[in-house]
Protein backbone atom coordinates (compact mmCIF):
# COMPACT_ATOMS: atom_id res chain seq x y z
CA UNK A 1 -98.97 118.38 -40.62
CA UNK A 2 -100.30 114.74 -39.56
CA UNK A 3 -99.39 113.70 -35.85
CA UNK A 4 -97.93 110.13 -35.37
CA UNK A 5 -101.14 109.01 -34.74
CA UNK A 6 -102.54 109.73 -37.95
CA UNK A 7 -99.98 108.26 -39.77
CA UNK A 8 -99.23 105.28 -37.39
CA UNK A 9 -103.10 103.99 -37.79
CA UNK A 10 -103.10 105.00 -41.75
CA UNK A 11 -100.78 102.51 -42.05
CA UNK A 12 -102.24 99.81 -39.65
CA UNK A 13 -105.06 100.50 -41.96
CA UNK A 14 -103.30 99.72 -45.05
CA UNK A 15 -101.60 97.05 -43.66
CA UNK A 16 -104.58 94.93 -42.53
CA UNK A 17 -106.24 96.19 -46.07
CA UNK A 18 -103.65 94.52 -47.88
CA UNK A 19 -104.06 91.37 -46.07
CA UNK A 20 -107.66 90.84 -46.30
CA UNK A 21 -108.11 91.16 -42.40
CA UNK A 22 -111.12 93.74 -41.40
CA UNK A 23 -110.27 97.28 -40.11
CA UNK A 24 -111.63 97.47 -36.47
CA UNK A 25 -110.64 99.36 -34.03
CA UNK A 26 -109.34 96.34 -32.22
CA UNK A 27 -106.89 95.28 -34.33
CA UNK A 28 -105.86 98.90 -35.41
CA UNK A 29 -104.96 99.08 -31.80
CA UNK A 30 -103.39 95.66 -31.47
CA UNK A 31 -101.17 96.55 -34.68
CA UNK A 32 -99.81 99.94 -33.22
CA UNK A 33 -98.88 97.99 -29.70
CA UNK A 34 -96.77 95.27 -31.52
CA UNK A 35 -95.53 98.26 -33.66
CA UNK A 36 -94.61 99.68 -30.09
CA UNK A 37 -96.39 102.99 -31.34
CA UNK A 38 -98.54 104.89 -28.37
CA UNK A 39 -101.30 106.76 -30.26
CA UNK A 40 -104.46 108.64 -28.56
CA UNK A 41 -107.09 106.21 -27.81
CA UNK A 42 -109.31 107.61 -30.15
CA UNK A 43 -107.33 107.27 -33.59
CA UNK A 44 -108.28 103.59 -34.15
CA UNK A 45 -111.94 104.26 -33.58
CA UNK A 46 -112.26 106.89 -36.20
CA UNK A 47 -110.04 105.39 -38.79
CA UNK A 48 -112.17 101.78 -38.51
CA UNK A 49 -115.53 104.04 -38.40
CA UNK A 50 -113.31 105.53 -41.81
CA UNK A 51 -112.63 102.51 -43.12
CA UNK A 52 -116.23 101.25 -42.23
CA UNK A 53 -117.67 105.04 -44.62
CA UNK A 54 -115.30 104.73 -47.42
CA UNK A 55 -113.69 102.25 -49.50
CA UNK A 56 -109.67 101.87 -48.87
CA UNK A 57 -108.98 101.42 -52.25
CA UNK A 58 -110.89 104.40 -53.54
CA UNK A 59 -108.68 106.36 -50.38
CA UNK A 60 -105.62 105.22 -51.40
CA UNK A 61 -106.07 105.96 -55.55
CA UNK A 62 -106.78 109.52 -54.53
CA UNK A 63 -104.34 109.98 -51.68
CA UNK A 64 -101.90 111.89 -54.16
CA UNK A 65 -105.12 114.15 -54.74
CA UNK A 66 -104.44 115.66 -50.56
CA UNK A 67 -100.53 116.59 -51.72
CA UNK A 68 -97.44 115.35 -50.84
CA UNK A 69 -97.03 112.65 -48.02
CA UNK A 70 -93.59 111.39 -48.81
CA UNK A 71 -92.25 114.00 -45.95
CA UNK A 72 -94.21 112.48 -43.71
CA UNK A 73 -94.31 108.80 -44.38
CA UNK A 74 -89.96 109.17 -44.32
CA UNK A 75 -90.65 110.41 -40.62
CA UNK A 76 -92.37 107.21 -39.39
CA UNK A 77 -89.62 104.90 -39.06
CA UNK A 78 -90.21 101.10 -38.86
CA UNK A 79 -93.72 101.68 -37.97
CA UNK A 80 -94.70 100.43 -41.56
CA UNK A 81 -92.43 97.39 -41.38
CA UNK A 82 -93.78 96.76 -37.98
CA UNK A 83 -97.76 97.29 -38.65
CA UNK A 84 -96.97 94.18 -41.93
CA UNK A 85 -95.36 92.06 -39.40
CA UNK A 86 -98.32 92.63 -36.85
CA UNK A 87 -100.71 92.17 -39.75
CA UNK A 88 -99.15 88.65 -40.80
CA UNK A 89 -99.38 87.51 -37.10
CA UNK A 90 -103.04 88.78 -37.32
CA UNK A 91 -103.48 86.98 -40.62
CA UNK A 92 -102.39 84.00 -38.71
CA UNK A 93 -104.41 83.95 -35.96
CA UNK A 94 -107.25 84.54 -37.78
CA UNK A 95 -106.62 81.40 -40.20
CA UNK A 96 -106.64 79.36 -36.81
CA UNK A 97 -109.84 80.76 -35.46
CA UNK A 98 -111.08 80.10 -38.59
CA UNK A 99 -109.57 76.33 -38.69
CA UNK A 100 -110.68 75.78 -35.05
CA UNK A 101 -114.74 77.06 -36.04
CA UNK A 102 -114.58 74.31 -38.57
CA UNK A 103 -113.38 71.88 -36.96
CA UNK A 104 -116.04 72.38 -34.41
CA UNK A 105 -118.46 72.49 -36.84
CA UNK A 106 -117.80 69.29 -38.42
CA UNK A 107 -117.17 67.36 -34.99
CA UNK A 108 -120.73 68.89 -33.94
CA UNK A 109 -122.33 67.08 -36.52
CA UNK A 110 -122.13 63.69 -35.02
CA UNK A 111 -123.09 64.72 -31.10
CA UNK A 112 -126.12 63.48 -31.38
């Protein structure tokens, strides 16, 4: 049976998949703190070294190949609502670091 852990960082995983952000550790862990979910300290690392190994997509179109998760997933509670919600606000901030680094760039171009 899959702890919390497991599950709570598959789908921070997923989550951040779906919305184009990278899978680090980092924001694993910064997705299961908005989700309010405590998880061993070492569950993002793996899944991001995971994620880093294997393709998500190829995990997740031979996820019904490892049986029956349905059980499991039911027990999780809002964690999935939660992880999209902390992967949008990710999303977000990214988009602005991403605005601000341009906008530097192109104002650096006249300091001369």
């Amino acid at each position: 049976m899959s702890s919390v852990g497991e599950l709570a960082c598959t789908y921070a995983c997923l989550a951040l998949h779906e919305d184009g952000i990278p899978v680090t550790a980092e924001k694993i862990t910064t997705m299961l703190k908005v989700a309010n979910v405590n998880v061993e300290s070492y569950w993002p690392m793996l899944f991001a070294k995971l994620v880093q190994k294997r393709d998500i997509d190829d995990l997740v179109l031979n996820a019904g190949l490892a049986g029956n998760t349905a059980s499991a997933a039911a027990s999780t509670g809002g964690v999935v609502s939660a992880a999209a919600t902390a992967a949008k606000e990710l999303a977000a901030e990214d988009k602005e670091e991403i605005k601000e680094e341009s906008e530097e760039e192109i104002f650096s171009l006249f300091d001369d």
